[in-house]
Protein backbone atom coordinates (compact mmCIF):
# COMPACT_ATOMS: atom_id res chain seq x y z
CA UNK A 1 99.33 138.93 116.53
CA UNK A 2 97.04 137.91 114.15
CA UNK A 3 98.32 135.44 112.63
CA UNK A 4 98.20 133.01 115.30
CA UNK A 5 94.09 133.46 114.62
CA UNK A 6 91.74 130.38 113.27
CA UNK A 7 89.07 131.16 111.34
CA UNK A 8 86.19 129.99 113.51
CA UNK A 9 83.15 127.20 112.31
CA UNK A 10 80.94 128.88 110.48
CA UNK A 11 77.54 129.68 111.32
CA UNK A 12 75.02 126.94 109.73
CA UNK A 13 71.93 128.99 109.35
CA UNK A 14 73.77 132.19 108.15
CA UNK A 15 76.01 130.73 105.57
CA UNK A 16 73.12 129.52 103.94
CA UNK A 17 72.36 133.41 103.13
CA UNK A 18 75.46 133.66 101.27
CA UNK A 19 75.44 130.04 99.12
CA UNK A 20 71.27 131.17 98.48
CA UNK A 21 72.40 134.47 97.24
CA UNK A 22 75.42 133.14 95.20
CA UNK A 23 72.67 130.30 93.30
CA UNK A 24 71.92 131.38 89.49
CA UNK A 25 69.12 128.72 89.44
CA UNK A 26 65.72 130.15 89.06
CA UNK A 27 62.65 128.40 91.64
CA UNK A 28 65.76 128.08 94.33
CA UNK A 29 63.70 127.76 98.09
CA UNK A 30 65.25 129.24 100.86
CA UNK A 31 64.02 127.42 103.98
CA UNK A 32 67.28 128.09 106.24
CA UNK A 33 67.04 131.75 107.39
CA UNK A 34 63.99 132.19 110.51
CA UNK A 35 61.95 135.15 108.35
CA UNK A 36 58.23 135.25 107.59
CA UNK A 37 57.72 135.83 103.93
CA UNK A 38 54.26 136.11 102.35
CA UNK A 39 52.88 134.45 99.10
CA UNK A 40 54.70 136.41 97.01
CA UNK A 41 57.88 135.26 99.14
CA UNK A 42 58.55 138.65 100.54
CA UNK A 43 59.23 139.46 103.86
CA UNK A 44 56.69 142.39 104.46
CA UNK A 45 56.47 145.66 106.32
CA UNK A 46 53.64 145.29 108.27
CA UNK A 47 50.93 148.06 107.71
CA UNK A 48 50.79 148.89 111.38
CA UNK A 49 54.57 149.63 111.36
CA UNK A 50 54.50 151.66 108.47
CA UNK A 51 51.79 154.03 110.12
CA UNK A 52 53.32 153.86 113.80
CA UNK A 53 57.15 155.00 112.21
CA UNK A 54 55.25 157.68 110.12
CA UNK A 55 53.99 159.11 113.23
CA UNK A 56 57.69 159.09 114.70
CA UNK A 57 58.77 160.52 112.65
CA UNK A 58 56.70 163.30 112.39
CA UNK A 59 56.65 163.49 116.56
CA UNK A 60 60.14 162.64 117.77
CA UNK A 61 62.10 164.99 119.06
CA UNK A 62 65.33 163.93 119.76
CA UNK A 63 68.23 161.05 119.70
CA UNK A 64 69.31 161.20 122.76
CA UNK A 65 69.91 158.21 125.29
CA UNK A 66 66.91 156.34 127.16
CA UNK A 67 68.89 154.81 129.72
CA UNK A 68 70.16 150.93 130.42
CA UNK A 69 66.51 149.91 130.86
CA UNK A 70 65.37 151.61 128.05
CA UNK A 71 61.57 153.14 127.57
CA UNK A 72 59.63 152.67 130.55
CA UNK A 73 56.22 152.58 128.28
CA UNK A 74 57.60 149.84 125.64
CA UNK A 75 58.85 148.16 128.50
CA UNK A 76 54.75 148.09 129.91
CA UNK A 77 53.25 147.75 126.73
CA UNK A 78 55.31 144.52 126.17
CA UNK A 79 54.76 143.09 129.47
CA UNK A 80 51.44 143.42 129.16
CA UNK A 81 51.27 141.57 125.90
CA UNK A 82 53.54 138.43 127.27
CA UNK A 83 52.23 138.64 131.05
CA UNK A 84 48.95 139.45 130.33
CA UNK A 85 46.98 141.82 132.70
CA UNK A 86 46.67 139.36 136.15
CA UNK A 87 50.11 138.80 136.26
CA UNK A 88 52.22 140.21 139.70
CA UNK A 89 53.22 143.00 138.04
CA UNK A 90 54.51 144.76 141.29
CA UNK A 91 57.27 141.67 141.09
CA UNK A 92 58.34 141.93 137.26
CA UNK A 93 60.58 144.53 136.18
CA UNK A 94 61.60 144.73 132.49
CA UNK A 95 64.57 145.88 130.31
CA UNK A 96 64.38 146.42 126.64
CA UNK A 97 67.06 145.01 124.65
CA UNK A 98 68.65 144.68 121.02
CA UNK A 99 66.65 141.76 120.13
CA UNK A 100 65.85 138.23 121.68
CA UNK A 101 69.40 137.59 121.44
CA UNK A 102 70.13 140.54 123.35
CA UNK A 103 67.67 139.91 126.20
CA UNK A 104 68.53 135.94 126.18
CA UNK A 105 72.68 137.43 126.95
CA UNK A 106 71.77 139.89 129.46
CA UNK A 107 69.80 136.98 131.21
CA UNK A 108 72.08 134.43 130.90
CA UNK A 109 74.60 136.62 131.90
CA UNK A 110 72.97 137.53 135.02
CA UNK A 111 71.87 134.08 135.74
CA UNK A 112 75.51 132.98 135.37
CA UNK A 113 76.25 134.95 138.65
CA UNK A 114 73.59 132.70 140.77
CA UNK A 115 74.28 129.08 139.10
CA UNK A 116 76.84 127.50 136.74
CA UNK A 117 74.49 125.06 134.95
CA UNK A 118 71.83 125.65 132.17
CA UNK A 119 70.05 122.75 130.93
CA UNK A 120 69.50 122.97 127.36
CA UNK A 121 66.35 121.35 125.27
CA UNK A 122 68.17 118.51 122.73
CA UNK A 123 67.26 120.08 120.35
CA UNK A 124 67.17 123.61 120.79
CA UNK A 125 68.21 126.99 118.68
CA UNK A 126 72.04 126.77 118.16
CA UNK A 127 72.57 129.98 119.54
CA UNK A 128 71.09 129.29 122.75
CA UNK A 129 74.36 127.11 123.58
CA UNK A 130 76.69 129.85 122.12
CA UNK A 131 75.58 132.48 124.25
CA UNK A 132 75.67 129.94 127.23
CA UNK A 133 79.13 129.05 126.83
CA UNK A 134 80.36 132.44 126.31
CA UNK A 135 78.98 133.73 129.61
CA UNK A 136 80.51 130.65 131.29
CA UNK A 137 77.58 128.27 132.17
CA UNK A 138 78.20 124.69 131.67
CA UNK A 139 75.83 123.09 129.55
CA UNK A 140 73.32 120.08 130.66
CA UNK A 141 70.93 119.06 127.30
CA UNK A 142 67.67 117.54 128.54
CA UNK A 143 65.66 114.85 126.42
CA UNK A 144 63.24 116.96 124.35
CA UNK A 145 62.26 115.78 120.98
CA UNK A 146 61.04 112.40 119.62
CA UNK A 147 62.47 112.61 116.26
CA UNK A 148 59.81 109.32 115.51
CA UNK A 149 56.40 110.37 116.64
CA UNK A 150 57.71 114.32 115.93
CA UNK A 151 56.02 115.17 119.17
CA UNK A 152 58.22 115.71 122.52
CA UNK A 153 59.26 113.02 124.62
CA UNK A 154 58.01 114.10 127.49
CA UNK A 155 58.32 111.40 129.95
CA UNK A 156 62.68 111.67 129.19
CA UNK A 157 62.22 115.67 129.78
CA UNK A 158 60.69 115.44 133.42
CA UNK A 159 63.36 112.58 133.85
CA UNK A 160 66.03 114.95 133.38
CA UNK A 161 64.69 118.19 135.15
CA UNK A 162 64.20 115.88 138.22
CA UNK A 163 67.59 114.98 138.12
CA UNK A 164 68.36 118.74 138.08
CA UNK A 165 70.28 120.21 141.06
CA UNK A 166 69.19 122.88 143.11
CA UNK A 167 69.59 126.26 141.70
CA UNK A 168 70.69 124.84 138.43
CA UNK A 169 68.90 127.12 135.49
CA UNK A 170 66.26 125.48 132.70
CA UNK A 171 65.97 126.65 129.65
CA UNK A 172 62.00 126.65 128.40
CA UNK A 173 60.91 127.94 124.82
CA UNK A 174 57.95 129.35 125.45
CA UNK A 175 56.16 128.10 122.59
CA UNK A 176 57.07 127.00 119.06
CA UNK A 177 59.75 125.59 119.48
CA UNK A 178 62.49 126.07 117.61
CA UNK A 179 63.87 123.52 115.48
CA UNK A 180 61.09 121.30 116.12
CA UNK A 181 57.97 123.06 116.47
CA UNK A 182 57.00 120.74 119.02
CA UNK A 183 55.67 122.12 122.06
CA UNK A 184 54.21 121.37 125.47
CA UNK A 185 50.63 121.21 126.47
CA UNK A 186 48.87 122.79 129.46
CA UNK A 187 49.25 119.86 131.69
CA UNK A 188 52.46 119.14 130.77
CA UNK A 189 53.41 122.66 131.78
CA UNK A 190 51.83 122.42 135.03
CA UNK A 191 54.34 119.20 135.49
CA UNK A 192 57.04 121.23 134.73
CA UNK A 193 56.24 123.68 137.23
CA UNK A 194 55.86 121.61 140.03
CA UNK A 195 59.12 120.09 139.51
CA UNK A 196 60.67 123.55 138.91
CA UNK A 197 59.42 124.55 142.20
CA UNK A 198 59.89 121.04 144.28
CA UNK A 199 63.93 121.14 142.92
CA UNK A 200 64.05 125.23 143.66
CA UNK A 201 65.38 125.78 139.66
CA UNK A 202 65.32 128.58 138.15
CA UNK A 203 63.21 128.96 134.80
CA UNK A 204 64.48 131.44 131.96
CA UNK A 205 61.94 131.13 129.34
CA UNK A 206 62.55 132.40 125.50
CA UNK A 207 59.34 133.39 123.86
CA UNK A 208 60.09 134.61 120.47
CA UNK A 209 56.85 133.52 118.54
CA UNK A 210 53.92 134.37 120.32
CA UNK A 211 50.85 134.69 118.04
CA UNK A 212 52.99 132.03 115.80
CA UNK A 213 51.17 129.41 117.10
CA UNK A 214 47.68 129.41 118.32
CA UNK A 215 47.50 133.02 118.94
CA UNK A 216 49.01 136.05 120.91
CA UNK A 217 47.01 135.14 123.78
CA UNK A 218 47.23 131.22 124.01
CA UNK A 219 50.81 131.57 122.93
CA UNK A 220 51.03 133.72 126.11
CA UNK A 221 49.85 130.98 128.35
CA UNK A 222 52.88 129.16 129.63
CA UNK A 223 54.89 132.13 130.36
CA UNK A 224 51.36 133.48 132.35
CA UNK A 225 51.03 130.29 133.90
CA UNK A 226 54.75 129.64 135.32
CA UNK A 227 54.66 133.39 136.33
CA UNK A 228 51.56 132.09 138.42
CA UNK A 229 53.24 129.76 139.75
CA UNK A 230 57.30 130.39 140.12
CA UNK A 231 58.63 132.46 143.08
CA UNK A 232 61.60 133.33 140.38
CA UNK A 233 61.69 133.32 137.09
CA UNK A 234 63.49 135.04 134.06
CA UNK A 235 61.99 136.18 130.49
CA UNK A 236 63.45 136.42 127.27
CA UNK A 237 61.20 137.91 124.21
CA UNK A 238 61.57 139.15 120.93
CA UNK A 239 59.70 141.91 118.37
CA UNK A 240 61.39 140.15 115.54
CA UNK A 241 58.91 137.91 114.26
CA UNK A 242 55.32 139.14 115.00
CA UNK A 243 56.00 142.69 114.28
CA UNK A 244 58.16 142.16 111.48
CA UNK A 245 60.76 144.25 112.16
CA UNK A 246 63.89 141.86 112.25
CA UNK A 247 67.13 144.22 111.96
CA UNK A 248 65.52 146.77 113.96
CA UNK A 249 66.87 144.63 116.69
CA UNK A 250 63.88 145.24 119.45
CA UNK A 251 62.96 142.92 122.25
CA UNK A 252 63.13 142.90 126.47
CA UNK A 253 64.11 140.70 129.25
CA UNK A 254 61.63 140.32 132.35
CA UNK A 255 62.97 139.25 135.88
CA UNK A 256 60.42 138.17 138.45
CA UNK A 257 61.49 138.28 142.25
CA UNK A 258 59.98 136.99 144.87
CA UNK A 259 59.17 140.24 146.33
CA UNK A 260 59.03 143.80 144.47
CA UNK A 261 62.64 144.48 146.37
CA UNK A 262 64.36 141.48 144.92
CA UNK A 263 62.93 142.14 141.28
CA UNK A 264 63.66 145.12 141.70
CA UNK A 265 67.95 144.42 142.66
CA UNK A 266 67.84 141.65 140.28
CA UNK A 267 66.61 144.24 137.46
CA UNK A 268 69.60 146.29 138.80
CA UNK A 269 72.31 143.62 138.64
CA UNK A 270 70.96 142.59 134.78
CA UNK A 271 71.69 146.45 134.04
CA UNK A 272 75.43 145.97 134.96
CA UNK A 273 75.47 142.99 132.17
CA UNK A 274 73.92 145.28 129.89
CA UNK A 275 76.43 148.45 130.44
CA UNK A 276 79.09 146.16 129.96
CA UNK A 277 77.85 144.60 126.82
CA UNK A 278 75.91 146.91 124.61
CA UNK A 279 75.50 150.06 127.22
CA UNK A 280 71.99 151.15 125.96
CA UNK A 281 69.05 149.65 123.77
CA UNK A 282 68.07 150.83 120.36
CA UNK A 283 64.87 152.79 120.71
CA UNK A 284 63.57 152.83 117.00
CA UNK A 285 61.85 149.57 116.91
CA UNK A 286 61.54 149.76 119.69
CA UNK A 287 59.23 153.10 119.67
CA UNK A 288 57.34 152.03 117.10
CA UNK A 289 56.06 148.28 119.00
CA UNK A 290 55.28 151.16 122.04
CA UNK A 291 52.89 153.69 119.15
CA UNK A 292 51.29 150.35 117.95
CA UNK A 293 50.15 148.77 121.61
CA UNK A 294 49.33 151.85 123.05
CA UNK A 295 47.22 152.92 119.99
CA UNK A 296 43.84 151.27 120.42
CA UNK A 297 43.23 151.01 116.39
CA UNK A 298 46.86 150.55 115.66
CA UNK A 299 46.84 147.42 117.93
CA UNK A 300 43.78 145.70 116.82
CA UNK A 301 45.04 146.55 113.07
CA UNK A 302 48.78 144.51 114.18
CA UNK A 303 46.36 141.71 115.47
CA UNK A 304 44.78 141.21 112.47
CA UNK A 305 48.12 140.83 110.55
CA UNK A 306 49.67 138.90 113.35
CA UNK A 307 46.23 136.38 112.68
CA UNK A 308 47.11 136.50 108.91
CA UNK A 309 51.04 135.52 109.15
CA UNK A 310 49.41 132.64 111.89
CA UNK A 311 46.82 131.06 109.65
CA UNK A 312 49.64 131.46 106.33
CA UNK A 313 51.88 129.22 108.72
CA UNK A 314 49.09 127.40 109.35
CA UNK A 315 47.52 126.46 105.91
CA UNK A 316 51.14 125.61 104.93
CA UNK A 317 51.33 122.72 108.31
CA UNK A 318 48.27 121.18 106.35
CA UNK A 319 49.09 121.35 102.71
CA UNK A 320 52.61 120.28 103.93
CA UNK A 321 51.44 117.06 105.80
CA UNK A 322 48.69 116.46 103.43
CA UNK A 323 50.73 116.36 100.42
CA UNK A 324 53.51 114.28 102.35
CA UNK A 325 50.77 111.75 102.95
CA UNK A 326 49.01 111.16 99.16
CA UNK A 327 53.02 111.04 98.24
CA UNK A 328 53.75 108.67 100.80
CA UNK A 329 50.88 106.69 101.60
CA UNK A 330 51.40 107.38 105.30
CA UNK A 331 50.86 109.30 108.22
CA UNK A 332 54.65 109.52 108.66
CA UNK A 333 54.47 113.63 108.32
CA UNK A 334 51.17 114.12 110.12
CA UNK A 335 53.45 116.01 113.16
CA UNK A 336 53.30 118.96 110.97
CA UNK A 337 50.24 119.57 111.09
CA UNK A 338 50.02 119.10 114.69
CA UNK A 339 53.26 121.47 115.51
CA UNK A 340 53.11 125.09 115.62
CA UNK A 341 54.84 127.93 114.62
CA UNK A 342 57.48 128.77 111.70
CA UNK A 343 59.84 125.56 112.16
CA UNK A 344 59.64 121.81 111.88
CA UNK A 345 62.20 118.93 111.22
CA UNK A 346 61.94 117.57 108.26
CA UNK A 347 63.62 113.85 109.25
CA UNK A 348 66.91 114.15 106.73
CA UNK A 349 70.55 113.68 107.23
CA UNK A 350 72.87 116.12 106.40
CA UNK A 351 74.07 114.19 103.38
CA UNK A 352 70.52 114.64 102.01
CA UNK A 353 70.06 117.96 102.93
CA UNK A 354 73.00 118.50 101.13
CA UNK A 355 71.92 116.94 98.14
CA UNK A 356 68.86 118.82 98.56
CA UNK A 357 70.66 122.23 97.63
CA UNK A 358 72.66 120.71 95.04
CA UNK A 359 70.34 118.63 93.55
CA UNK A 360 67.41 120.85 93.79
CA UNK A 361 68.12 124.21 94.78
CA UNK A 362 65.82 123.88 98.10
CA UNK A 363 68.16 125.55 101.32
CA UNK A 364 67.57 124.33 104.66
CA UNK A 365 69.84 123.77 107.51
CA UNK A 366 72.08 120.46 107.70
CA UNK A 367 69.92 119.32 110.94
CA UNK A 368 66.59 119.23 108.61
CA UNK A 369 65.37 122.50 110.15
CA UNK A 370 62.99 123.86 107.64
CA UNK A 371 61.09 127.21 107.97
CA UNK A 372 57.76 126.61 107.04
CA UNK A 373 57.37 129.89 106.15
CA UNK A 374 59.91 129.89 103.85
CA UNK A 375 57.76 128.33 101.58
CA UNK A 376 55.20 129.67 98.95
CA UNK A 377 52.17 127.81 97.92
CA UNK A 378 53.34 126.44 94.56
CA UNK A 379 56.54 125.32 96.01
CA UNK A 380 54.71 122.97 98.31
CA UNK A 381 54.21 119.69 96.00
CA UNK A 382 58.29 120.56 94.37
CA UNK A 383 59.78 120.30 98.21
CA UNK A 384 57.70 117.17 99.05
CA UNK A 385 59.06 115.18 96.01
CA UNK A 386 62.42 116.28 96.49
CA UNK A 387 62.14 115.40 99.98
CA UNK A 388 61.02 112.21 99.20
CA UNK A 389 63.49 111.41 96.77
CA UNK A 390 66.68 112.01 98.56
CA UNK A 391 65.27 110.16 101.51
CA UNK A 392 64.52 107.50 98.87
């Protein structure tokens, strides 16, 4: 039977692991793969996980299921961190889940029972679509990204989501955005909101870089806000990227009702998507984001290095746009500065980003996708002539 298989596309961003890997050349870049590294181009272990996993392991006491929802405490702890403390808690429940990947296909799954659109940022994260299409939503891309100012083109967004029908499902990044970086301001958020409300849509939000961008608590503002304002919504969040723990797989999916009740059978119906899919969470990351925000010490010590991996992203936006701009003699790369978070299009074609592996070693995805973080220091003024060069 399995020969009548085809070998399916391959995965852009992850088949640039393998091609890095299999490069002799010494001073290669990797920009492709979404990981914070540090100066040294390592992807660290962040103090305050090393000290929350020695203390499970030194208090754990067994391996034994938590249930579909997972811990009740991580589940609070988290919340509290995206939600903030005024949110209406009695109307958010929470599941935690393998990952934001994990928590954006329980969602969509669930939301996939109630409408069969999902509008789509163009552009957004390529997976975003794949996990759309493979719980059966057809797929509406809204105007997003103005690939000439490298800001988004907002007036073409609200356009499209007022063109939206009711019950139809809109996909938000919470903040920075990924490919682009680009994301919307407060006002522009409230717009969105009204026209969520005024066409009865349903928001799922992905927030997978708070404290990426301006901080953990202003990166926690649109998803506070639109739970402020939304009788509905649905949450999708990851522990990837500000706790550092990537393969530990740990993240959680939120569901606001408009009463405790609903939440409450909505939470229920998400749990039949998860049995079906992955059964029950992984609890070791999972345990150890719970130690850290429960810990008064432990917490303010992850701040700090959350703070640190911000301003590193940061410094890199300025050196980035500033060397761009003596090189150029423009303000054609000023956008980086003024985006946020670990991605940004860099404005190539995929025959140039081609030639930028095999002309100079430097990895980023065909689209232009670069992860700012990717980059150390010293590589800064290399990548900006190379850049330059193939875009002649």
């Amino acid at each position: 039977m399995f020969e009548t298989l085809q070998a399916p596309p391959a995965d852009k961003i992850l088949s640039l692991i393998a091609a890095y890997a299999a490069d002799p050349r010494e001073g290669k870049v990797d920009l492709g793969v979404g990981v914070y590294r540090d100066p040294t181009g390592a992807t660290p272990i962040l103090a305050s996980v090393r000290e929350a996993e020695r203390r499970l392991l030194e208090t754990q006491k067994t391996k034994a299921y938590l249930g579909i929802a997972g811990d009740p405490a991580f589940c609070k702890a988290v919340q509290t961190l995206i939600f903030g403390t005024d949110a209406p808690h009695d109307r958010l429940k929470a599941l935690q889940t393998p990952g934001g990947s994990g928590a954006l296909a329980i969602t969509m799954g669930f939301a996939a029972k109630l409408s069969q659109r999902l509008h789509i940022p163009s552009p957004s994260w390529g997976n975003h679509a794949a996990i759309a299409r493979s719980v059966g939503f057809e797929i509406v891309q809204y105007p997003y990204y103005d690939a000439a100012t490298g800001s988004v083109n907002f007036s073409a967004m609200k356009a499209a989501l007022e063109k939206a029908a009711e019950g139809d499902v809109i996909l938000l990044h919470g903040c920075c955005h990924n490919p682009t970086g680009a994301d919307l301001n407060k006002d522009q958020w409230a717009e969105v909101a009204e026209i969520l409300i005024a066409r009865k849509l349903l928001a799922l939000v992905d927030i997978a870089y708070q404290g990426f961008g301006d901080g953990l608590e202003e990166d926690g503002w649109s998803v506070r806000y639109l739970a402020g304002r939304l009788p509905e919504m649905l949450v999708a969040s990851s522990c990837s990227k500000n706790f550092g723990i990537y393969r530990d797989r740990t993240g959680a999916a939120f569901v606001l009702g408009k009463t405790a009740e609903e939440a409450a059978v909505a939470q229920a119906q998400i749990m039949v998507v998860a049995r079906t899919s992955y059964s029950m969470p992984p609890d070791h990351g999972a345990a150890v984001v719970r130690i850290i925000l429960e810990d008064e010490a432990l917490a303010a010590q992850w701040r700090d290095e959350v703070e640190t991996m911000r301003q590193r992203i940061t410094g890199l936006r300025k050196a980035l746009s500033e060397a761009f701009r003596l090189r150029t003699n423009s303000n054609a790369y000023d956008f980086l500065m003024e985006s946020r978070g670990m991605f940004s299009l860099i404005g190539v074609t995929e025959a140039q980003a081609r030639r930028l592996r095999e002309e100079f070693a430097i990895y980023l995805v065909d689209d232009g996708r670069i992860n700012i973080a990717g980059l150390r220091e010293d590589q800064v003024e290399t990548f900006v002539e190379a850049v330059v060069t193939v875009k002649g």
